[in-house]
N, C-alpha and C. Protein backbone atom coordinates (compact mmCIF):
# COMPACT_ATOMS: atom_id res chain seq x y z
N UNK A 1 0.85 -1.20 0.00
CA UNK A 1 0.00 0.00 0.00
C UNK A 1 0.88 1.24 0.00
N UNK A 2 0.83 2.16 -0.65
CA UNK A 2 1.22 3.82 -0.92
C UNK A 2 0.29 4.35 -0.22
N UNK A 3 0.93 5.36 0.54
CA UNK A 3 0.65 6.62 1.33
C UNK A 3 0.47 7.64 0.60
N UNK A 4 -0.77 7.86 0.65
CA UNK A 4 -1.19 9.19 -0.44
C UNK A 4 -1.90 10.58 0.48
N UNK A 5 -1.28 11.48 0.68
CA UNK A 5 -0.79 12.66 1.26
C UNK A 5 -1.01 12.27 3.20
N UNK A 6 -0.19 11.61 3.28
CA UNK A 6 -0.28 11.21 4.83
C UNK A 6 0.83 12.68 5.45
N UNK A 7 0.43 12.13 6.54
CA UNK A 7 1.13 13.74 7.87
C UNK A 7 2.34 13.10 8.64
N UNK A 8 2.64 11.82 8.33
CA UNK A 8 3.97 11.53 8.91
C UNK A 8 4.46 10.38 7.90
N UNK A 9 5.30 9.49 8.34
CA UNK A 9 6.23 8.98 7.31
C UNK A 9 6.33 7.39 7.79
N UNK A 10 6.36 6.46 6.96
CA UNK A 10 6.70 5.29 7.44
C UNK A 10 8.27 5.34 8.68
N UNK A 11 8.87 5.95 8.25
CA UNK A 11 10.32 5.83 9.26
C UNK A 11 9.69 6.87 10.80
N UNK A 12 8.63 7.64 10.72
CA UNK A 12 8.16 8.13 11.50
C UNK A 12 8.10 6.95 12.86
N UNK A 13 6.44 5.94 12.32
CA UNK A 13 6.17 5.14 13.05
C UNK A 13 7.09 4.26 13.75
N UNK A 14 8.30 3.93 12.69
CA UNK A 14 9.12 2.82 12.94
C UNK A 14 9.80 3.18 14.23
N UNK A 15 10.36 4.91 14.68
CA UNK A 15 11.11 5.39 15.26
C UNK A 15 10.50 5.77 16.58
N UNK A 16 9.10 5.39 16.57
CA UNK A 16 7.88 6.08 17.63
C UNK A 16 8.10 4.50 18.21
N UNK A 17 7.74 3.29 17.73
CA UNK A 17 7.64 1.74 18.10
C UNK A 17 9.08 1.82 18.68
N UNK A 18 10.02 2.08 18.10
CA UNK A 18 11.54 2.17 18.15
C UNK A 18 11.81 0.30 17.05
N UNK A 19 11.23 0.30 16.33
CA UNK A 19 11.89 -0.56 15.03
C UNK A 19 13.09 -0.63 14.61
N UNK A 20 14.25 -0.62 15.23
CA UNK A 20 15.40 -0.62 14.79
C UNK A 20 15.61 -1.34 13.45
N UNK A 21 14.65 -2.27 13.31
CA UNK A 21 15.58 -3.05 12.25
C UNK A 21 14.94 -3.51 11.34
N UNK A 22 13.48 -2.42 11.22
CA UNK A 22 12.91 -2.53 10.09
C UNK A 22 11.88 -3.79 9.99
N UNK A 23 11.74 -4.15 11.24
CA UNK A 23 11.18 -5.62 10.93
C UNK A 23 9.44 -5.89 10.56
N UNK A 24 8.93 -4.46 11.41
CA UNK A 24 7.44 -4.32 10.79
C UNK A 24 7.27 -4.40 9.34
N UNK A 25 5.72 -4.87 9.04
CA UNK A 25 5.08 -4.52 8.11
C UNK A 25 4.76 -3.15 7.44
N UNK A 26 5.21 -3.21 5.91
CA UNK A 26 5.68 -2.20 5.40
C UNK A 26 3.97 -1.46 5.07
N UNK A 27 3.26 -2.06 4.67
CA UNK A 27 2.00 -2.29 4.47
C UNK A 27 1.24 -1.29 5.39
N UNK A 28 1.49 -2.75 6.16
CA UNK A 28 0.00 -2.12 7.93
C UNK A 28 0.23 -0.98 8.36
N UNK A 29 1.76 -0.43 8.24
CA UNK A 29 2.20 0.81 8.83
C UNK A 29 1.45 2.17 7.98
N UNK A 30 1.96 1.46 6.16
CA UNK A 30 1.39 2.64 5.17
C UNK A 30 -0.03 2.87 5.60
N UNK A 31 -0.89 1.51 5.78
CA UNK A 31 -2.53 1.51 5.92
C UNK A 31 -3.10 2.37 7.32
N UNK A 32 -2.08 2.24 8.52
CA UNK A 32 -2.39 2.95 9.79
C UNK A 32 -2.13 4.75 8.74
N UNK A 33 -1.17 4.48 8.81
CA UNK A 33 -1.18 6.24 8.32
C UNK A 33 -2.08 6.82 7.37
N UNK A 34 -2.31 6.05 6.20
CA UNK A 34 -3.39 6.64 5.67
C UNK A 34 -4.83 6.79 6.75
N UNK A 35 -4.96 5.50 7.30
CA UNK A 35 -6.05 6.00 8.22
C UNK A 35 -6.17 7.11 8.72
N UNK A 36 -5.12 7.21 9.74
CA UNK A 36 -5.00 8.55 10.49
C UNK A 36 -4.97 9.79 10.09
N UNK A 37 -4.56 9.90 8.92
CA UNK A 37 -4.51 11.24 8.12
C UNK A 37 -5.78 11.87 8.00
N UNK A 38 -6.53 10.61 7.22
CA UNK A 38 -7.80 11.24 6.70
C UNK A 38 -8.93 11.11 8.05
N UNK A 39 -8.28 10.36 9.33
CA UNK A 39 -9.03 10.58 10.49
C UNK A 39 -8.94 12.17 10.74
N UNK A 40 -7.64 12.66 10.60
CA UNK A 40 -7.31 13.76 11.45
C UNK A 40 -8.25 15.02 10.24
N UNK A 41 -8.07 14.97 9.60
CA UNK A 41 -9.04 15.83 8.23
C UNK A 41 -10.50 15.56 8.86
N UNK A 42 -11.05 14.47 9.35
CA UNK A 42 -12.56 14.97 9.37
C UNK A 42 -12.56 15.03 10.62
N UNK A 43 -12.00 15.24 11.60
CA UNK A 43 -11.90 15.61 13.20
C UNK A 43 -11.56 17.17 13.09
N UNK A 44 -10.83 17.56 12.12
CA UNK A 44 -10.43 19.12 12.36
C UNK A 44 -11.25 20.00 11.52
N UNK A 45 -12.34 19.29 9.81
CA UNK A 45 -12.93 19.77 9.28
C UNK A 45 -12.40 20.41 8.18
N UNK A 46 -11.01 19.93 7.79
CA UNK A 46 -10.21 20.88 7.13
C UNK A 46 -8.96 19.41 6.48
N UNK A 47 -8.40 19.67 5.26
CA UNK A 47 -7.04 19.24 5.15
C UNK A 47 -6.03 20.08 5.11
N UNK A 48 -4.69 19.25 5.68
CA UNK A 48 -3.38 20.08 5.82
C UNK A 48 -2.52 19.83 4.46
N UNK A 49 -2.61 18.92 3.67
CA UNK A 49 -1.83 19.03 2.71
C UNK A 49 -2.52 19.83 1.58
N UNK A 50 -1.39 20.51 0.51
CA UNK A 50 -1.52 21.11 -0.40
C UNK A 50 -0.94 20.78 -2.00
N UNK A 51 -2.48 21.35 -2.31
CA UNK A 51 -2.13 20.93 -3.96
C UNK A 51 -1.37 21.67 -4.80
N UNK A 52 -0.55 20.43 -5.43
CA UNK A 52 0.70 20.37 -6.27
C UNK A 52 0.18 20.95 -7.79
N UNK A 53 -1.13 21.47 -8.03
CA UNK A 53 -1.77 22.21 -9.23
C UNK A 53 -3.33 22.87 -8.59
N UNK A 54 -3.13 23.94 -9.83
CA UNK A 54 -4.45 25.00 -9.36
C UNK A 54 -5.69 24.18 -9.44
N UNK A 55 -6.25 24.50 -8.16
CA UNK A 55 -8.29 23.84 -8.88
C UNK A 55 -8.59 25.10 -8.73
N UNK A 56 -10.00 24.85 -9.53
CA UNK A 56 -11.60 25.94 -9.55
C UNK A 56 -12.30 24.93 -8.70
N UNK A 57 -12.50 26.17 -7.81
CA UNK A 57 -13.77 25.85 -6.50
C UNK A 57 -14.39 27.10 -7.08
N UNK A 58 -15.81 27.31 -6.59
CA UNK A 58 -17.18 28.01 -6.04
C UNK A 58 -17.83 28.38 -4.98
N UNK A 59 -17.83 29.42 -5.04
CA UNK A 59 -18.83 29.52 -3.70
C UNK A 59 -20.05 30.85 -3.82
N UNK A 60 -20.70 30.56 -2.51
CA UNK A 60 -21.97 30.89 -2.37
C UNK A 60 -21.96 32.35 -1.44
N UNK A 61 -21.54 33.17 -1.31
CA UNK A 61 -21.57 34.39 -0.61
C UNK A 61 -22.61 34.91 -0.16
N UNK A 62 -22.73 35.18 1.59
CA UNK A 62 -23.75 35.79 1.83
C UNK A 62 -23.51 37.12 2.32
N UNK A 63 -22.42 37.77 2.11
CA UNK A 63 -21.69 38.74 2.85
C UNK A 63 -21.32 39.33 1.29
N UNK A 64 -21.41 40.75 0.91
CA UNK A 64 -20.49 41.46 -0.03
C UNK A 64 -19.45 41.54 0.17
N UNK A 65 -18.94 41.54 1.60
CA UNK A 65 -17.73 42.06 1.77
C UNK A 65 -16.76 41.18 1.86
N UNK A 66 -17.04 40.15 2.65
CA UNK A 66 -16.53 39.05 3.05
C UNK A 66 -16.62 37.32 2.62
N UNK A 67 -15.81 36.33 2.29
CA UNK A 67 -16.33 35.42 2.09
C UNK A 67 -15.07 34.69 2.58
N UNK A 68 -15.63 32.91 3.29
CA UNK A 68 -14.85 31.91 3.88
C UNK A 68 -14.89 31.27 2.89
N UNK A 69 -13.34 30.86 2.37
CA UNK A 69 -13.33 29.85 1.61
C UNK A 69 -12.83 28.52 2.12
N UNK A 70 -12.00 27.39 1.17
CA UNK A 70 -11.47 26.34 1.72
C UNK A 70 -10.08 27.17 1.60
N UNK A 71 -8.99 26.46 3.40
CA UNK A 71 -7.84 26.36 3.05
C UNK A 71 -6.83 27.38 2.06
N UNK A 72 -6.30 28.10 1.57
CA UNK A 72 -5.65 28.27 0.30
C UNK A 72 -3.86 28.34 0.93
N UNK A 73 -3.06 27.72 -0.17
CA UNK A 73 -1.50 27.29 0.56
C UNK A 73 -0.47 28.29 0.25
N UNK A 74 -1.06 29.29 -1.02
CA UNK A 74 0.16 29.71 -1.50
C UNK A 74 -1.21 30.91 -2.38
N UNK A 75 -0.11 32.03 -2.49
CA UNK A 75 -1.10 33.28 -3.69
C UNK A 75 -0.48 32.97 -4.69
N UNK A 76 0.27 32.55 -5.38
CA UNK A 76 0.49 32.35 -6.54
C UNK A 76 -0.08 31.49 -7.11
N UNK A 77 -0.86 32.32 -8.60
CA UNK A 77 -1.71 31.48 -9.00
C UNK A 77 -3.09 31.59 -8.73
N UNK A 78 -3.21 32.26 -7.54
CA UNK A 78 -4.52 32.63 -7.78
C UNK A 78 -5.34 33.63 -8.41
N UNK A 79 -6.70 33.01 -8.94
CA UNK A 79 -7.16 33.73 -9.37
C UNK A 79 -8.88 33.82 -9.33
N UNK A 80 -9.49 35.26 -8.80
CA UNK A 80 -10.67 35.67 -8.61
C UNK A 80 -11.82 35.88 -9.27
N UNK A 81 -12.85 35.25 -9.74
CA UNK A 81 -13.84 35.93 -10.68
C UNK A 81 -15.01 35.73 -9.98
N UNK A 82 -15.93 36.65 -10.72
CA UNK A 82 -17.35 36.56 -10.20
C UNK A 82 -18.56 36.80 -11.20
N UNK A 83 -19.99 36.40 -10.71
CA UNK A 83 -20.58 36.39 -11.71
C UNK A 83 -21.69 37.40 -11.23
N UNK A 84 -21.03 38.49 -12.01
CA UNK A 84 -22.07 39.83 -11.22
C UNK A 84 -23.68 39.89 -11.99
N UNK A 85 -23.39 39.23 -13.44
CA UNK A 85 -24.57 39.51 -13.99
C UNK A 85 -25.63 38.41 -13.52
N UNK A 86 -25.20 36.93 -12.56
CA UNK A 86 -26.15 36.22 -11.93
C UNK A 86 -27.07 35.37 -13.23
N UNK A 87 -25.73 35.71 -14.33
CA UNK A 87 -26.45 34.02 -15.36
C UNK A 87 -25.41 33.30 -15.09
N UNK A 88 -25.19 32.15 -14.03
CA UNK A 88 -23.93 31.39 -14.33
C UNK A 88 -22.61 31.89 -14.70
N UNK A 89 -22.30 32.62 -15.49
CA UNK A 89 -21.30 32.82 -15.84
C UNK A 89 -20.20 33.97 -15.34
N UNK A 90 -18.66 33.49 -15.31
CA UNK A 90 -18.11 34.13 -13.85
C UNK A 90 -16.75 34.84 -15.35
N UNK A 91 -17.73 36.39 -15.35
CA UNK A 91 -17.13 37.07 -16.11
C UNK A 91 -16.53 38.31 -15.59
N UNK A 92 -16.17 38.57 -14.97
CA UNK A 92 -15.94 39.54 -14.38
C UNK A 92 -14.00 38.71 -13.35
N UNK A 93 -13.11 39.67 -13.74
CA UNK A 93 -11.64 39.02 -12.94
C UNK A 93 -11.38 40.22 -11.79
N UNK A 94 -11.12 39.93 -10.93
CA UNK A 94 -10.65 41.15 -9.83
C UNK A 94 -9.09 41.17 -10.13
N UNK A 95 -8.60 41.99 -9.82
CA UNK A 95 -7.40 42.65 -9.51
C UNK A 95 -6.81 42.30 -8.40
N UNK A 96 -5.98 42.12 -8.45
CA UNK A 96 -5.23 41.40 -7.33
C UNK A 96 -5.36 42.57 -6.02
N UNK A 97 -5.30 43.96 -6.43
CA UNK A 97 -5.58 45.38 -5.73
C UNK A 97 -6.86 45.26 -4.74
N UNK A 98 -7.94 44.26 -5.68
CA UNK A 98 -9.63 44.14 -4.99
C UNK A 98 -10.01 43.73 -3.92
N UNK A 99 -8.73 42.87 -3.62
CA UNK A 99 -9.01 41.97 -2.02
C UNK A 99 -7.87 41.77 -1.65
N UNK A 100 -7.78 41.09 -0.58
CA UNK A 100 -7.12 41.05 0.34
C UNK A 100 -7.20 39.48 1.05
N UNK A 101 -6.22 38.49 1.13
CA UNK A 101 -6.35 36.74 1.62
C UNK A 101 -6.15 37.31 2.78
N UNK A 102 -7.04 36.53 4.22
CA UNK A 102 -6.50 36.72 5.81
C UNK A 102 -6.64 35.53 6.35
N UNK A 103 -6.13 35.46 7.46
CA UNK A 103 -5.15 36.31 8.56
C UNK A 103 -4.38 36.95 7.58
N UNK A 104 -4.67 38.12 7.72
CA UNK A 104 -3.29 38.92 7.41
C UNK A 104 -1.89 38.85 7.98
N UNK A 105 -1.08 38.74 7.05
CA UNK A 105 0.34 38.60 7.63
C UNK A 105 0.43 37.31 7.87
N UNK A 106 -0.50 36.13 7.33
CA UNK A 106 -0.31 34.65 7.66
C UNK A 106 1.44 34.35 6.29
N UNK A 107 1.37 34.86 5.76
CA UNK A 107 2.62 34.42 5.09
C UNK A 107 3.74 34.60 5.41
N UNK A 108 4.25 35.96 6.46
CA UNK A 108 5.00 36.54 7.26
C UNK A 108 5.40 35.04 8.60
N UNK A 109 4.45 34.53 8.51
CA UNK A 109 4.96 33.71 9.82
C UNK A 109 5.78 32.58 9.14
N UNK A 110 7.14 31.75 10.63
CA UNK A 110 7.71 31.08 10.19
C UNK A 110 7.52 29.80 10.58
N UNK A 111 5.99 29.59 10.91
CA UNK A 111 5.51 28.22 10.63
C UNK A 111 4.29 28.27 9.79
N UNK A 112 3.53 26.67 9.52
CA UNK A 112 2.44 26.29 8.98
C UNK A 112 1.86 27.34 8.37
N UNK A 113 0.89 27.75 7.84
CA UNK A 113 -0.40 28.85 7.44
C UNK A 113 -1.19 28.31 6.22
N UNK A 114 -2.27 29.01 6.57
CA UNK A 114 -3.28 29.22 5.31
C UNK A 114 -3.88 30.18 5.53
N UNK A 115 -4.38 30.75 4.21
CA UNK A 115 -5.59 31.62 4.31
C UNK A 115 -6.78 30.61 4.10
N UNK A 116 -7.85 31.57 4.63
CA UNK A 116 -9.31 30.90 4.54
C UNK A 116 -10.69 32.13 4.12
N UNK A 117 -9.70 33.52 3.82
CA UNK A 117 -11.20 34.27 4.17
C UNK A 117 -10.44 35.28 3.28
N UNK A 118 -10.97 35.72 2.60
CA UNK A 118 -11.11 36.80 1.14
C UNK A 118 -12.04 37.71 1.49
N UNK A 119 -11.18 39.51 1.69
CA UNK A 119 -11.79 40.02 1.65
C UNK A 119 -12.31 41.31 0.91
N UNK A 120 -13.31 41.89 -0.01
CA UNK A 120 -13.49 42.65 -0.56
C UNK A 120 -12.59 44.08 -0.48
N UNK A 121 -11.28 44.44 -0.77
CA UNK A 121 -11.08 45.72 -0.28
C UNK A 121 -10.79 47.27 -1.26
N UNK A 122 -11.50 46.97 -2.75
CA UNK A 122 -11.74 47.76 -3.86
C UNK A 122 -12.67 47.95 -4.01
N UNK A 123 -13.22 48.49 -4.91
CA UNK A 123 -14.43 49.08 -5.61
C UNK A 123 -15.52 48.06 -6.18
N UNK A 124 -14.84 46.56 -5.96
CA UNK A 124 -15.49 45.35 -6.31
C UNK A 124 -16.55 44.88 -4.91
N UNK A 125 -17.63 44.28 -4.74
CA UNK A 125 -18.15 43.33 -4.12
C UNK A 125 -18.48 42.58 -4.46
N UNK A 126 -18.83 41.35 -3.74
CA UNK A 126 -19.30 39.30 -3.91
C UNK A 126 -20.99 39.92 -3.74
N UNK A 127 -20.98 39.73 -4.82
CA UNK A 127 -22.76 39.56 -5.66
C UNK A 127 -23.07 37.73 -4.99
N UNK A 128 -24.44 38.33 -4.44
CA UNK A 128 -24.80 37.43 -3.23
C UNK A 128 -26.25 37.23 -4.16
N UNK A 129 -26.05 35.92 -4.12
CA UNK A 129 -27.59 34.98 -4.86
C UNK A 129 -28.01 33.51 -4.21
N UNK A 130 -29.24 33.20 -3.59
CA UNK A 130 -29.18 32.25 -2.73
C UNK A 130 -29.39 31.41 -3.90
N UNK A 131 -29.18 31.73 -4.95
CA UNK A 131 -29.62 30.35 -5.67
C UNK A 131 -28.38 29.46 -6.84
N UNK A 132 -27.56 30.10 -6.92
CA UNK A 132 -26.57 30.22 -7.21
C UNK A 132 -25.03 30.87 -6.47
N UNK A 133 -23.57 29.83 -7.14
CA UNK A 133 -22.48 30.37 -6.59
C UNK A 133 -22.11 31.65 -7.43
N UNK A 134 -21.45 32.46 -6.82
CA UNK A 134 -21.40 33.30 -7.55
C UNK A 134 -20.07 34.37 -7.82
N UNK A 135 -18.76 33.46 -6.77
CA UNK A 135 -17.43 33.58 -6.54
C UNK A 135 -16.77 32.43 -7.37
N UNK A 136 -15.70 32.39 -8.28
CA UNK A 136 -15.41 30.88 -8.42
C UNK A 136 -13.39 31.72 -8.22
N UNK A 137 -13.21 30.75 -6.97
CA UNK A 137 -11.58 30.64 -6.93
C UNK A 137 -10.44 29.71 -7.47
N UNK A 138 -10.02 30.16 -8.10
CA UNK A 138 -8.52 29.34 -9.06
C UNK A 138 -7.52 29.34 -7.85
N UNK A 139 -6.90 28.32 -7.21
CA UNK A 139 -5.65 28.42 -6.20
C UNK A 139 -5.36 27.31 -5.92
N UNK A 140 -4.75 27.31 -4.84
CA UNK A 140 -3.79 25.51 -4.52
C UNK A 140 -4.12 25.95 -3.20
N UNK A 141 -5.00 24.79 -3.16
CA UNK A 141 -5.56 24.64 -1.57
C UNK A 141 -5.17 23.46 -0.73
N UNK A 142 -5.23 23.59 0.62
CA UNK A 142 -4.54 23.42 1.29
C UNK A 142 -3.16 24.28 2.54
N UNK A 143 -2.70 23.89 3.57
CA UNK A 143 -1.77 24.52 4.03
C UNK A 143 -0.01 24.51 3.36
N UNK A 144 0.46 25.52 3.73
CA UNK A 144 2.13 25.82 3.26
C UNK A 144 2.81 24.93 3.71
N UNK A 145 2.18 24.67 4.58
CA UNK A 145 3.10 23.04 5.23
C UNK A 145 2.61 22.16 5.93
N UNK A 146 2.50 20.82 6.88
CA UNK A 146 2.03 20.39 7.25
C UNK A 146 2.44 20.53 8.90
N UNK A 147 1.52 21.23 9.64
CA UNK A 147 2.05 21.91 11.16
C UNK A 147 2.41 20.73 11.66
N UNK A 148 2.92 21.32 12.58
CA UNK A 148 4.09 20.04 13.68
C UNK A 148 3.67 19.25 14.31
N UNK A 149 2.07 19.51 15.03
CA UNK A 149 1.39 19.29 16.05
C UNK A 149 0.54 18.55 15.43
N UNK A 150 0.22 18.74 13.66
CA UNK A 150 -0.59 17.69 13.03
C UNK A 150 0.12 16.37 12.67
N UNK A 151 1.67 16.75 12.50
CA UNK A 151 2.60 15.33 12.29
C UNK A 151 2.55 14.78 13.76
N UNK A 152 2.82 14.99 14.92
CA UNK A 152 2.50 14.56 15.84
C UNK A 152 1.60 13.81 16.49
N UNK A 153 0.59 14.47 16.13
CA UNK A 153 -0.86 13.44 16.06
C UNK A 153 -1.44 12.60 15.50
N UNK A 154 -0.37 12.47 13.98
CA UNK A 154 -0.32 11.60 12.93
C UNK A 154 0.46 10.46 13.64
N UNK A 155 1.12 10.40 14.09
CA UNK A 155 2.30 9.61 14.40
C UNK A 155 1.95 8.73 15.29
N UNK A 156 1.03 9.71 16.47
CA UNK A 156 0.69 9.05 17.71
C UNK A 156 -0.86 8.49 17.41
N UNK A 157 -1.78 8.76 16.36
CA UNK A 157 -2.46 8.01 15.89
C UNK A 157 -2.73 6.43 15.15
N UNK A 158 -1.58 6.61 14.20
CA UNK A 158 -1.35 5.70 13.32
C UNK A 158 -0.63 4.85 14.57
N UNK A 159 0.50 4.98 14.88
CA UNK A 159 1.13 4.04 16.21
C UNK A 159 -0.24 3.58 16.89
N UNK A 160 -1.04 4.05 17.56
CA UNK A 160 -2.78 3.29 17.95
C UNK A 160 -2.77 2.16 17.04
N UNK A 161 -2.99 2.95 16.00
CA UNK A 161 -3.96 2.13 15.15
C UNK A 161 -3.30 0.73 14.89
N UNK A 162 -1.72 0.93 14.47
CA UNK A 162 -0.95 -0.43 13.69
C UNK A 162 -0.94 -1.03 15.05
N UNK A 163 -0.92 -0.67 16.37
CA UNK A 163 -0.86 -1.74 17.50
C UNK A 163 -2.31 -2.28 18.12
N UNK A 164 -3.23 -1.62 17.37
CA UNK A 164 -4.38 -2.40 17.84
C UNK A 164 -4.70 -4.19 17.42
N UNK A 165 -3.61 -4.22 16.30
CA UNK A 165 -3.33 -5.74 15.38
C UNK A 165 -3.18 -6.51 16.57
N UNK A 166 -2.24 -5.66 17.82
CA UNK A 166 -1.98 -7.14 18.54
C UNK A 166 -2.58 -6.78 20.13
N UNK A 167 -3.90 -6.25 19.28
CA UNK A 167 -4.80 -5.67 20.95
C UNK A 167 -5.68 -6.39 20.94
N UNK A 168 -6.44 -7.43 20.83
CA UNK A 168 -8.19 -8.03 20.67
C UNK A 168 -8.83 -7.08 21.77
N UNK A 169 -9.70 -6.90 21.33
CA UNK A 169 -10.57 -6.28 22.21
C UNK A 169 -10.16 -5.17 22.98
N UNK A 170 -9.18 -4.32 22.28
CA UNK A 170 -8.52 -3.23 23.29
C UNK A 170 -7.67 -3.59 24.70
N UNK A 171 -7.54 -4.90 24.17
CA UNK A 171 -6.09 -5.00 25.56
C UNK A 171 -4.76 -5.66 25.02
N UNK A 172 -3.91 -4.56 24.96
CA UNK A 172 -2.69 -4.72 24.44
C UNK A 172 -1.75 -5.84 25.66
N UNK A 173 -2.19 -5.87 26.53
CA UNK A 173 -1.14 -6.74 27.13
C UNK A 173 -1.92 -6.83 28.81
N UNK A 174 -0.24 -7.33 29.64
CA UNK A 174 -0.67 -7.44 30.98
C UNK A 174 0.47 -7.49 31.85
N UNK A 175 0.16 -6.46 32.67
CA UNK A 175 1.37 -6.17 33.78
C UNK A 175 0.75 -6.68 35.08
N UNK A 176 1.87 -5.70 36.14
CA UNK A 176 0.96 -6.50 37.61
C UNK A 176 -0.22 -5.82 38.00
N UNK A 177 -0.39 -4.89 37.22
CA UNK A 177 -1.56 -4.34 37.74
C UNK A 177 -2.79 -4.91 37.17
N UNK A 178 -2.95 -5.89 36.15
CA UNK A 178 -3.98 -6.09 35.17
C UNK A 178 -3.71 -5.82 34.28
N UNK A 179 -4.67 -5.79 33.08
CA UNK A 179 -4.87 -5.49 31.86
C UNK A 179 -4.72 -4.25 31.02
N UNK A 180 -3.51 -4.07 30.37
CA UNK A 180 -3.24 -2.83 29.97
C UNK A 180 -3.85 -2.67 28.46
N UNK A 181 -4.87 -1.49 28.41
CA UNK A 181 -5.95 -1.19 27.61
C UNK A 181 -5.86 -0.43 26.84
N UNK A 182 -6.19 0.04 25.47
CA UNK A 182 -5.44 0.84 24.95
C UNK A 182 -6.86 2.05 24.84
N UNK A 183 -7.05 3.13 25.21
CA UNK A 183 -7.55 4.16 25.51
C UNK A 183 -8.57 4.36 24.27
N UNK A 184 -9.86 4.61 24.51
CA UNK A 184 -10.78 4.79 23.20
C UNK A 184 -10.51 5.90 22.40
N UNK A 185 -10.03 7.19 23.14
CA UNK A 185 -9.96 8.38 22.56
C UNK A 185 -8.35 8.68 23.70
N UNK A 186 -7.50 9.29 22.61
CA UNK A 186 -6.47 9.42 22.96
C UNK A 186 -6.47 11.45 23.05
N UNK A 187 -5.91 11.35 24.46
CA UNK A 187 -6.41 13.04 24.38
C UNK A 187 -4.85 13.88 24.09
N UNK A 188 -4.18 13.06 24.01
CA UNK A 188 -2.88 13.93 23.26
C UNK A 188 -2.86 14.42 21.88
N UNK A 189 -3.74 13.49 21.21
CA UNK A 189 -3.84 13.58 20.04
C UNK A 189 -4.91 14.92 19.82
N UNK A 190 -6.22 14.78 20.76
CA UNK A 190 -7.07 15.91 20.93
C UNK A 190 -6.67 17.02 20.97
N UNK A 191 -5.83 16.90 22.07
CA UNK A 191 -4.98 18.09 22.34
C UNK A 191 -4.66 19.12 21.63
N UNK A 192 -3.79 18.21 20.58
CA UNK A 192 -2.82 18.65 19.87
C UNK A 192 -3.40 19.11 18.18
N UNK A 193 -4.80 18.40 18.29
CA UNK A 193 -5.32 19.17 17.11
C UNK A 193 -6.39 19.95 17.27
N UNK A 194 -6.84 20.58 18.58
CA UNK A 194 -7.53 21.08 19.02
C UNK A 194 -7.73 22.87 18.50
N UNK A 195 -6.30 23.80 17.99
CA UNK A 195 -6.12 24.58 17.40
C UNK A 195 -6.73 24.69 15.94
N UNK A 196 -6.42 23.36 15.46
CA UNK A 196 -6.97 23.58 13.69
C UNK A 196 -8.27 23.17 13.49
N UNK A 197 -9.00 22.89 14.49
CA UNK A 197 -10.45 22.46 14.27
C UNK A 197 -11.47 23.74 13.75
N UNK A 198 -11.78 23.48 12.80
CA UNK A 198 -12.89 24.66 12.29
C UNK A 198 -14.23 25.35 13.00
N UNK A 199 -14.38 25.85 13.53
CA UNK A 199 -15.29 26.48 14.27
C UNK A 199 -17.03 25.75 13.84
N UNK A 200 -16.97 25.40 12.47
CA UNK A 200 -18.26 25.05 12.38
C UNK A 200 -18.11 23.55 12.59
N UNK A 201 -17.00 23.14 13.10
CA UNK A 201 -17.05 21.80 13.25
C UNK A 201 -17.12 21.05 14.54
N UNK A 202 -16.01 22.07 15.64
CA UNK A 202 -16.25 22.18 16.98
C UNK A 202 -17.53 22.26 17.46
């Protein structure tokens, strides 16, 4: 199995187990991580990796001024249109002058970022139609990098997951105290992605 945009690395897990010698399954490890990845994407409401080419997304604006989009990783490349005349068609290009990507100053920082929110700041506004989209964005969505605290939780996820193989029933083993259990919800992991969770998802 190939790992297709996972948040940590096969040599990750190996080094978390402490695998010196390579002896795990190359497989179960790739399959835990893909799990976890796309666990950690619908727990936070959002993905952290970013695309390697531009898409066209759409959206639905209920604000002139303002609109939330998905994610975006990088401004280059993007590009703004709208459909002011409200037949489908998104004829109209803004100027790079027209808006403004925020957090402002998210590119200035020297970790992770994305923008998520476009805002009107020219002579242009987002023509608002409940029946139709009426923004369509050209960009590479996704974050600039994959934050630290999401490889982390990747790591300590997928490690769950590939050791539940030798858990039946959630009990990994047995010391003198009893039965050592492996935790339903791991709150380090909570923890630690507790920052990137989307407000409408929290």
């Amino acid at each position: 199995m190939t790992v297709s945009n996972g948040y940590c690395t096969d040599q990750d897990i190996r080094d978390q187990i402490g695998d010196s010698g390579s002896k795990l399954d190359t497989d179960q490890i790739d399959r835990a991580i893909n799990a976890a990845s796309r666990a950690i994407d619908r727990y936070c409401g959002r993905r952290f990796w970013a695309d390697t080419e531009l898409q066209v997304r759409t959206y639905r604006p209920d604000d002139h001024c303002s609109l939330y989009v998905d994610d975006i990783s990088t401004s280059t490349g993007l590009v703004l249109k709208t459909d002011t005349s409200l037949d489908g068609t998104f004829a109209t290009t803004w100027d790079t002058a027209d808006f403004q990507l925020e957090p402002l100053g998210a590119d200035q920082r020297t970790t992770a970022f994305s923008w998520y929110q476009v805002v009107a700041v020219g002579s242009k506004f987002f023509p608002c139609d409940a029946r139709r989209a009426t923004v369509q964005l050209t960009a590479k969505y996704g974050w600039s990098e994959i934050p630290d605290e999401v490889v982390e939780a990747c790591i300590l996820k997928a490690t769950g997951l590939f050791r539940r193989k030798d858990a039946p029933f959630g009990v990994a083993g047995v010391n003198d105290f009893g039965p050592v259990r492996i935790a339903r919800k791991d709150h380090d992991v909570m923890e630690l992605l507790a920052p990137f969770i989307l407000p409408a998802v929290s």
